[in-house]
N, C-alpha and C. Protein backbone atom coordinates (compact mmCIF):
# COMPACT_ATOMS: atom_id res chain seq x y z
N UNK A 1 -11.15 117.17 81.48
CA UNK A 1 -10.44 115.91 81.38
C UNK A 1 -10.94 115.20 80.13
N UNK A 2 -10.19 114.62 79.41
CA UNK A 2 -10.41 113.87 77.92
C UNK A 2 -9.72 112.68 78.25
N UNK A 3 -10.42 111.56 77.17
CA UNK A 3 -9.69 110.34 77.58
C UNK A 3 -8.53 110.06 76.12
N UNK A 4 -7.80 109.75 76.08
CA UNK A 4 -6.77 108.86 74.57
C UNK A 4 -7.42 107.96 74.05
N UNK A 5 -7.10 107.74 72.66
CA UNK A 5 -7.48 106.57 72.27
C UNK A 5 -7.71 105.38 72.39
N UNK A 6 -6.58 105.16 73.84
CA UNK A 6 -6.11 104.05 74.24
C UNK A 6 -6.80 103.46 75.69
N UNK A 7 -8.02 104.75 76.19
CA UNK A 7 -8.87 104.50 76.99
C UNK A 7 -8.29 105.44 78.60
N UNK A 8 -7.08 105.55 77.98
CA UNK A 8 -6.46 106.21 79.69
C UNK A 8 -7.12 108.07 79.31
N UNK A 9 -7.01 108.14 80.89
CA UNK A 9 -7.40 109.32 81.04
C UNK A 9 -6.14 110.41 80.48
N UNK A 10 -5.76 111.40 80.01
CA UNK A 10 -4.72 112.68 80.21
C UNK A 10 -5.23 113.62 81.44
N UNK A 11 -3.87 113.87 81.80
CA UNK A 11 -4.04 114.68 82.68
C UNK A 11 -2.77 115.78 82.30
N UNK A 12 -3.01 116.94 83.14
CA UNK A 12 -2.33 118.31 83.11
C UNK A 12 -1.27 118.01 84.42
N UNK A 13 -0.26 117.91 83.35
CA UNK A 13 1.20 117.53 84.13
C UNK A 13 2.21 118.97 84.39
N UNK A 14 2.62 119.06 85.53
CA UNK A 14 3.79 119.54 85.49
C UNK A 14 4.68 118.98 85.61
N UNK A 15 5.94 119.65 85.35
CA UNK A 15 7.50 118.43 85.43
C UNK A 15 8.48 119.46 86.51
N UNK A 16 9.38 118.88 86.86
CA UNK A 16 10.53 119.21 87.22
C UNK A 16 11.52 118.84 86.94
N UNK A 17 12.75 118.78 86.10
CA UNK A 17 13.92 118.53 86.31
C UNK A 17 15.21 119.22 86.62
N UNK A 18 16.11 118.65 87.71
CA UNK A 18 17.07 118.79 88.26
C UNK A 18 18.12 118.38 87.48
N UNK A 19 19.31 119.27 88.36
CA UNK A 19 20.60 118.94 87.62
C UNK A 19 22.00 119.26 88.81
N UNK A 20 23.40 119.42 87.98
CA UNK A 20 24.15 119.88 89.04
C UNK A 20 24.28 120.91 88.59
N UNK A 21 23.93 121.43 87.47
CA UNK A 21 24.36 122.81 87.05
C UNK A 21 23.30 123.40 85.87
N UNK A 22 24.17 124.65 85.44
CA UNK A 22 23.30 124.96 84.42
C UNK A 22 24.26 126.61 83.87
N UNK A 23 23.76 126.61 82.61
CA UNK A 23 24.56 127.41 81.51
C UNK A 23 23.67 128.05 80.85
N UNK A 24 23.79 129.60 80.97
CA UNK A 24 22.72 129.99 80.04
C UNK A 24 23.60 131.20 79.17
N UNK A 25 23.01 131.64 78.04
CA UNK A 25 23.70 132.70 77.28
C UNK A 25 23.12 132.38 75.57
N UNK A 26 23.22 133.43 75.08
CA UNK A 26 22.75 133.69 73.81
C UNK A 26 21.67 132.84 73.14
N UNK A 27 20.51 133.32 73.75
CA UNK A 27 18.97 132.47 73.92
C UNK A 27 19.08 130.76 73.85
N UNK A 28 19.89 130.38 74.58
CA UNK A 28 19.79 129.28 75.35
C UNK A 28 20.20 128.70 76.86
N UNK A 29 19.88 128.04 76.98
CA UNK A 29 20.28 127.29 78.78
C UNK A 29 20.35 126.27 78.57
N UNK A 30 21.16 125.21 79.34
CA UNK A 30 21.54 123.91 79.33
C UNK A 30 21.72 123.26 80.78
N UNK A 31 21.25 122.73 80.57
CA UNK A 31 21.01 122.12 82.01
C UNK A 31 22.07 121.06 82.04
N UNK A 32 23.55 120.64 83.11
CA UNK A 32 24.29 119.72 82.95
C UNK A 32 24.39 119.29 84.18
N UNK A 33 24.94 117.94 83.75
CA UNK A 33 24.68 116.80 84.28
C UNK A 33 22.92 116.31 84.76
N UNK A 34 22.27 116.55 84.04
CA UNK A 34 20.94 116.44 84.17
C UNK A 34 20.67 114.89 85.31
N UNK A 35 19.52 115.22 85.92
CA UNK A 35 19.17 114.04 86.39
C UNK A 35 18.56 112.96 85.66
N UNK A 36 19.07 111.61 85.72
CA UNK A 36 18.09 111.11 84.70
C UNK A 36 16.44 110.71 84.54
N UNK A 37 16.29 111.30 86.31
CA UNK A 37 14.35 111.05 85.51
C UNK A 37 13.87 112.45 85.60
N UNK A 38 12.67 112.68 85.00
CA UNK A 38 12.29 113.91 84.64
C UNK A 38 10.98 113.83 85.64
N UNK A 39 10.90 114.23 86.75
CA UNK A 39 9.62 114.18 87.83
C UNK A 39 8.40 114.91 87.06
N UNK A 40 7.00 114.35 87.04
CA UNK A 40 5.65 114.84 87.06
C UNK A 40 4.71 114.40 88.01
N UNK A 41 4.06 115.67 88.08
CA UNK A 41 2.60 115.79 88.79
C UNK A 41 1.58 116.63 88.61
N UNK A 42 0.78 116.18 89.10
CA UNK A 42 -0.98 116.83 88.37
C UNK A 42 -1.84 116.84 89.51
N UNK A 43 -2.99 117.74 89.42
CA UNK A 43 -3.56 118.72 91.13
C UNK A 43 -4.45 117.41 90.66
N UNK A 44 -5.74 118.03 92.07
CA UNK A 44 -6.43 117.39 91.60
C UNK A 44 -7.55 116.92 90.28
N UNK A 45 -8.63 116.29 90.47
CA UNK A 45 -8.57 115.36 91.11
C UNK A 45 -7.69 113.93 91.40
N UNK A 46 -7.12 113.99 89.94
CA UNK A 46 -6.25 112.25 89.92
C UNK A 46 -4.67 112.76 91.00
N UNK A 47 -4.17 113.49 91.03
CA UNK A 47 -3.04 113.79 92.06
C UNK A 47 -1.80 112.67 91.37
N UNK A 48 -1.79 112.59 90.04
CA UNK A 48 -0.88 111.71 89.86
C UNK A 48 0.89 111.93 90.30
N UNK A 49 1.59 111.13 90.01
CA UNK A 49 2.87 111.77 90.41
C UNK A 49 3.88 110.40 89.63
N UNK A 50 4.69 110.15 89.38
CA UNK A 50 5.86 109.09 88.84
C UNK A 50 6.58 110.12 88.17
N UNK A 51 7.81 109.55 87.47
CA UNK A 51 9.07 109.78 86.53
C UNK A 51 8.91 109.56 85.33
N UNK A 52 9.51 109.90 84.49
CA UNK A 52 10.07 109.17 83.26
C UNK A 52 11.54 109.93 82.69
N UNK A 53 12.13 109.30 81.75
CA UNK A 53 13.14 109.46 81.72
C UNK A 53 13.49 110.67 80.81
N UNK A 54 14.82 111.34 80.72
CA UNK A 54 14.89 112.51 80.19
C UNK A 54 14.52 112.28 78.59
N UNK A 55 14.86 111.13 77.71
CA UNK A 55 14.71 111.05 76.79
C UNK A 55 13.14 111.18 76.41
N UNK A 56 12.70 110.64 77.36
CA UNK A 56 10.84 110.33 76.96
C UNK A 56 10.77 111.90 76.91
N UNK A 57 11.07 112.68 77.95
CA UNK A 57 10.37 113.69 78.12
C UNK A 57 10.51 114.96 76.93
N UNK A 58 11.34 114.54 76.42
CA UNK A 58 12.21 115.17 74.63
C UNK A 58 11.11 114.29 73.91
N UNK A 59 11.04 113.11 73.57
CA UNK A 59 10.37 112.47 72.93
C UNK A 59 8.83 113.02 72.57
N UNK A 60 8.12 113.35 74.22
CA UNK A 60 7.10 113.87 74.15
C UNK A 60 6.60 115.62 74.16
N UNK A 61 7.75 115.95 73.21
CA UNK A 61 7.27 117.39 73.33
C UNK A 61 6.56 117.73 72.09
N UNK A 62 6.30 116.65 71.08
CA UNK A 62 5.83 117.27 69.84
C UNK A 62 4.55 116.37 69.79
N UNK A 63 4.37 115.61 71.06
CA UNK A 63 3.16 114.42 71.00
C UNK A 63 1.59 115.48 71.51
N UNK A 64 0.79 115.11 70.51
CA UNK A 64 -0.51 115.70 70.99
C UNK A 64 -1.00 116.52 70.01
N UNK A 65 -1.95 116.96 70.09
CA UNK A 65 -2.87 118.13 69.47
C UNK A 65 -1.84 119.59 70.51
N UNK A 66 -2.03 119.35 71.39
CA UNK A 66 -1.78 121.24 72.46
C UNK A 66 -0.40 120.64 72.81
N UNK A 67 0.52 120.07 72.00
CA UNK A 67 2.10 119.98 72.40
C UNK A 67 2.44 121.21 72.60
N UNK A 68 3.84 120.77 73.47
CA UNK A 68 4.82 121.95 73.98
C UNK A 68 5.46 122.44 72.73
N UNK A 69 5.53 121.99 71.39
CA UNK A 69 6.19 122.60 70.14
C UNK A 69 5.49 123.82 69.81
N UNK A 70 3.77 123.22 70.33
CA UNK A 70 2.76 124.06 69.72
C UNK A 70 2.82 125.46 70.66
N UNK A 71 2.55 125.14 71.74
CA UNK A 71 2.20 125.57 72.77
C UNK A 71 3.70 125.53 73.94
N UNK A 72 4.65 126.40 73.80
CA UNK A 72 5.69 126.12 74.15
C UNK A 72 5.70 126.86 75.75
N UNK A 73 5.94 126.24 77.34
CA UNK A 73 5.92 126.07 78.80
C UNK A 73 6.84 127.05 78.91
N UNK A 74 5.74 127.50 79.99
CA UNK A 74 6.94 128.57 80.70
C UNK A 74 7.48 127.85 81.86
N UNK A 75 8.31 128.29 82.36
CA UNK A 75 9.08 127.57 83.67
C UNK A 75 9.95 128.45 84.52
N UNK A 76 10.00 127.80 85.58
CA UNK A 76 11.03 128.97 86.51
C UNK A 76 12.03 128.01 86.62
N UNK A 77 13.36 128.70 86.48
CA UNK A 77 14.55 127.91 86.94
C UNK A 77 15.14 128.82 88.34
N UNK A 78 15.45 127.62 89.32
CA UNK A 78 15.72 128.23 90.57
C UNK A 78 17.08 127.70 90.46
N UNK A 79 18.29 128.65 91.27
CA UNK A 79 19.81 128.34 90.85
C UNK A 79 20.54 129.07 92.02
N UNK A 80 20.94 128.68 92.60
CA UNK A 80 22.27 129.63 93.20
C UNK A 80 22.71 130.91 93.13
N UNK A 81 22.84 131.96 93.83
CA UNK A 81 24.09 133.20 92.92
C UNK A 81 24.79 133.93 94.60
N UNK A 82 25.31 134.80 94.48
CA UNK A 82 26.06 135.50 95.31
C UNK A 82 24.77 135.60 96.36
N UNK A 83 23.80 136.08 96.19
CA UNK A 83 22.82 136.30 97.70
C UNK A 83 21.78 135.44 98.22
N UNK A 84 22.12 133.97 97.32
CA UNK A 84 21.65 133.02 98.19
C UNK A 84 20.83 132.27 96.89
N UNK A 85 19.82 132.40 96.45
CA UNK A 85 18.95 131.85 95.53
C UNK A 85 18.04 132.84 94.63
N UNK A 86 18.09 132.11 93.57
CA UNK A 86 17.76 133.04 92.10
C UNK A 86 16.81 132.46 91.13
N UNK A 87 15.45 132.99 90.57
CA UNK A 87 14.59 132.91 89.76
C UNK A 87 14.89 133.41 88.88
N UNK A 88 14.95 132.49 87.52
CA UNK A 88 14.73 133.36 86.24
C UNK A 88 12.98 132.52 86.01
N UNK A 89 12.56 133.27 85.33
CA UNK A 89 10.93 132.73 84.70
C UNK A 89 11.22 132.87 83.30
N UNK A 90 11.13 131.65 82.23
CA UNK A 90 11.81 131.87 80.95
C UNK A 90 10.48 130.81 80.24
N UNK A 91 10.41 130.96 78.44
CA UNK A 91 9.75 129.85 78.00
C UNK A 91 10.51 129.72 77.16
N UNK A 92 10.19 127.54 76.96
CA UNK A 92 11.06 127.10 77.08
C UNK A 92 10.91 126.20 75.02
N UNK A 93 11.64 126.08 74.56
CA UNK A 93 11.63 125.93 73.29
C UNK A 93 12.36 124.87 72.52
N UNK A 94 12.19 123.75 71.43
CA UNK A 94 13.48 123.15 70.82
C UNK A 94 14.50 122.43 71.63
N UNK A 95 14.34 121.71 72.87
CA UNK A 95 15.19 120.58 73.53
C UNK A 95 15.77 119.49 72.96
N UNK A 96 16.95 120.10 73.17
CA UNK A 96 17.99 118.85 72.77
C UNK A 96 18.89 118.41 73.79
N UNK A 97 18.50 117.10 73.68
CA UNK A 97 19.50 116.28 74.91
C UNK A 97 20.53 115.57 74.47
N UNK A 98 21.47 115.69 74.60
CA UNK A 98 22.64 115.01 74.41
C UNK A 98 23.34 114.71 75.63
N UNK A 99 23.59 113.27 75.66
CA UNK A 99 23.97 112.69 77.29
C UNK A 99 23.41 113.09 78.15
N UNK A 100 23.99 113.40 79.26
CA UNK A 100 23.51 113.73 80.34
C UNK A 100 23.42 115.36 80.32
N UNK A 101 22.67 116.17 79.38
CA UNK A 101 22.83 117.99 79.32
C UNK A 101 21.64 117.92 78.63
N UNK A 102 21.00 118.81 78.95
CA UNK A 102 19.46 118.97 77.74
C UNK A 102 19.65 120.85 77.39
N UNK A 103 19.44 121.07 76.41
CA UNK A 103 19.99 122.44 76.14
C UNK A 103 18.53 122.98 75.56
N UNK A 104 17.71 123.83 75.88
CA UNK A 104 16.79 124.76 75.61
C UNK A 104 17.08 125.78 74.89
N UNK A 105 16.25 125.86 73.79
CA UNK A 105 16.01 127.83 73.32
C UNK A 105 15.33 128.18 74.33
N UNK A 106 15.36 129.89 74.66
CA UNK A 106 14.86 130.65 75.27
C UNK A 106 14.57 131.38 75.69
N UNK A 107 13.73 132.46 75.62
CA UNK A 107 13.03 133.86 75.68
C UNK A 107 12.76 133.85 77.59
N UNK A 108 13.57 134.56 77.53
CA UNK A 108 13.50 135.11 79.28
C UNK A 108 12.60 136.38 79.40
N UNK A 109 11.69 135.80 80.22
CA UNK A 109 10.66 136.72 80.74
C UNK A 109 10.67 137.19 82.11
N UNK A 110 11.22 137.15 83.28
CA UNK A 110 11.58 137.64 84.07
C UNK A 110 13.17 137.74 84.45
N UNK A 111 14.21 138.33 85.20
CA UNK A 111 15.04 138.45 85.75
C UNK A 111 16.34 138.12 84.56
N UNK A 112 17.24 136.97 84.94
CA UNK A 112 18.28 136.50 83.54
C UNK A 112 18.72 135.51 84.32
N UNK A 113 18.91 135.25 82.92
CA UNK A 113 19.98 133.86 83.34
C UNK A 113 21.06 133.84 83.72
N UNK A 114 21.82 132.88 84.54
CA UNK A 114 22.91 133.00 84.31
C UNK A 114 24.16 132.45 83.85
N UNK A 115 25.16 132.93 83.55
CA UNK A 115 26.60 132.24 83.23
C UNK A 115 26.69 131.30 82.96
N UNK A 116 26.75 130.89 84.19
CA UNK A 116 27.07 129.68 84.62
C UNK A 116 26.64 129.78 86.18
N UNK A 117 25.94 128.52 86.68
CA UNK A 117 25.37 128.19 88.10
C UNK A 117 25.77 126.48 88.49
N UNK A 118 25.38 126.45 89.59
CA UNK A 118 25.87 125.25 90.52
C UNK A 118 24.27 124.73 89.91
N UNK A 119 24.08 124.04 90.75
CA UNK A 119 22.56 122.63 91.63
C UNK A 119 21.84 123.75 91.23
N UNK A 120 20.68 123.48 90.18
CA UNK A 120 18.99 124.27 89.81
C UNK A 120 18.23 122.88 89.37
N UNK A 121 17.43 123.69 89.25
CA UNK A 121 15.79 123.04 89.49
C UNK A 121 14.91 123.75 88.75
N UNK A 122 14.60 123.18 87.49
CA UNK A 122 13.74 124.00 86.77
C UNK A 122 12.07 123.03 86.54
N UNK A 123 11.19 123.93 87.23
CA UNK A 123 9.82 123.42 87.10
C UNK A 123 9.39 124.05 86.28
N UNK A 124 8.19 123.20 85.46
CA UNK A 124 7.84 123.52 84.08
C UNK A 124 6.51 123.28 84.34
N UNK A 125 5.73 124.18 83.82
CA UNK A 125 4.58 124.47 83.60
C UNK A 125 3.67 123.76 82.57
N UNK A 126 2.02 122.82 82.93
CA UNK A 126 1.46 122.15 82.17
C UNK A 126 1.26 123.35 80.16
N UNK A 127 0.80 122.21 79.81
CA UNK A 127 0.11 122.52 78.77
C UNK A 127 -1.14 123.12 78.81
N UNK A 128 -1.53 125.07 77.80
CA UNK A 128 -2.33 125.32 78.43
C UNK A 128 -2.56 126.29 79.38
N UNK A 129 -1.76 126.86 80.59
CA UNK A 129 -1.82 127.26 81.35
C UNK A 129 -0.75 128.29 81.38
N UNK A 130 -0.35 129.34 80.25
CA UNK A 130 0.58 129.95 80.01
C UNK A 130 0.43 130.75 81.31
N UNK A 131 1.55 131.00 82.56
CA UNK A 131 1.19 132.46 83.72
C UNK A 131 -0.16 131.95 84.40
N UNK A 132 -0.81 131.23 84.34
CA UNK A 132 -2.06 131.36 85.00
C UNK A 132 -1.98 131.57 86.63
N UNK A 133 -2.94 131.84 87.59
CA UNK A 133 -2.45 132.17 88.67
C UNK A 133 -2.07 131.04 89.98
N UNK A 134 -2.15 129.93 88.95
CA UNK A 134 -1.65 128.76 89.58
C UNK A 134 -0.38 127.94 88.99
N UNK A 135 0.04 128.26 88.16
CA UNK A 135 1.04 127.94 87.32
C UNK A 135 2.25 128.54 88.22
N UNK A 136 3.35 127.46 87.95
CA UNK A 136 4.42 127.95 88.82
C UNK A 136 4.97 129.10 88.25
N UNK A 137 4.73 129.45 87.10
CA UNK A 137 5.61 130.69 87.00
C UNK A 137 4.73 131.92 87.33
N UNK A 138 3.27 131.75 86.92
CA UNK A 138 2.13 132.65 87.71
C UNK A 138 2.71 132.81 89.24
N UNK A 139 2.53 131.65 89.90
CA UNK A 139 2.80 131.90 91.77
C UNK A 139 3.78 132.86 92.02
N UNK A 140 5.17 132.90 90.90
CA UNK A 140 6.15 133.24 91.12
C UNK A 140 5.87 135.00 90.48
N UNK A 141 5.37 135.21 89.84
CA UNK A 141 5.19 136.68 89.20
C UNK A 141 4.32 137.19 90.24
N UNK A 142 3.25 136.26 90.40
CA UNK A 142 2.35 137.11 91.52
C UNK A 142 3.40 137.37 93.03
N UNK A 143 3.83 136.77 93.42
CA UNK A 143 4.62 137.07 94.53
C UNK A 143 5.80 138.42 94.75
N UNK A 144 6.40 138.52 93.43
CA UNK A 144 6.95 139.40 93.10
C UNK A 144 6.57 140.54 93.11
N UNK A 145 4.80 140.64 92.43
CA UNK A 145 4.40 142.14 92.37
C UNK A 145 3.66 142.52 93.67
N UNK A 146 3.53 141.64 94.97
CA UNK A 146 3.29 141.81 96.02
C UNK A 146 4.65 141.88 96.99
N UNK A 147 5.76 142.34 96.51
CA UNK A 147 7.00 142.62 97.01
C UNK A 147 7.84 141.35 97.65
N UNK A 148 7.32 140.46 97.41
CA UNK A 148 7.70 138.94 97.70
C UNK A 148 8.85 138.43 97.31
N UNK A 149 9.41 137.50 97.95
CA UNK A 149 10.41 136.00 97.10
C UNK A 149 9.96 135.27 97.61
N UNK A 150 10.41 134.74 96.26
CA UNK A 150 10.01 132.90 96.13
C UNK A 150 11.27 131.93 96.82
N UNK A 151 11.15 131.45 97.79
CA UNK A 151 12.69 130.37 98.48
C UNK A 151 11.78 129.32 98.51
């Protein structure tokens, strides 16, 4: 744990944001109708948890020494398909939000994206913690190679 200049502590955030849909194809995904706050939280000890808004969360991808520009998050997007619910594990690159859609570059590392999908949920992984075995996209690989799904 390190403190800011400004005396507050940083902490190792993950995010989630939701949407009603989502679009993926020729190394990008777009998340539409995005929700407008972007959920975080952090283990222990501080257990923090609040929102901020989709713009901040664009805003803050190039903020820091170990930014996500630098250091670019892996994430699992969970989505809909014909047999019920679907993981891609992708990292995530270059966000651009326009209105209510935030559109990602992106190198898919497990399964694919798709088409086009209904209602997903893509959780994103702190800074730092590329796969680790606590990282949501870690939980999600490890489960897999123990013959698992993730619901």
């Amino acid at each position: 744990m390190s403190d800011t200049d400004d005396g507050r502590d940083e902490i190792e955030a993950m995010f989630v944001q939701t949407a009603e849909g989502v679009r993926g194809g020729d190394g990008t995904m777009t998340l539409i109708r995005l929700a407008p706050a972007t959920l975080y939280f952090s283990d222990r000890p501080q257990r923090v948890v609040g929102h901020l808004s989709a713009q901040h969360f664009v805003d803050l991808w190039e903020e820091g020494e170990n930014s996500f520009a630098k250091d670019p998050p892996n994430a699992v997007l969970a989505f809909p398909n014909a047999d019920g619910l679907a993981d891609t594990v992708v990292v995530l690159r270059d966000p651009k939000l326009e209105g209510n859609e935030i559109t990602y570059t992106v190198d898919v590392l497990e399964a694919s994206l798709p088409d086009e999908a209904g209602a997903c949920t893509l959780f994103i992984d702190p800074l730092g913690r590329p796969l680790s075995p606590m990282s949501v996209a870690g939980v999600h690989r490890r489960a897999l190679r123990r013959g698992g799904r993730m619901v």
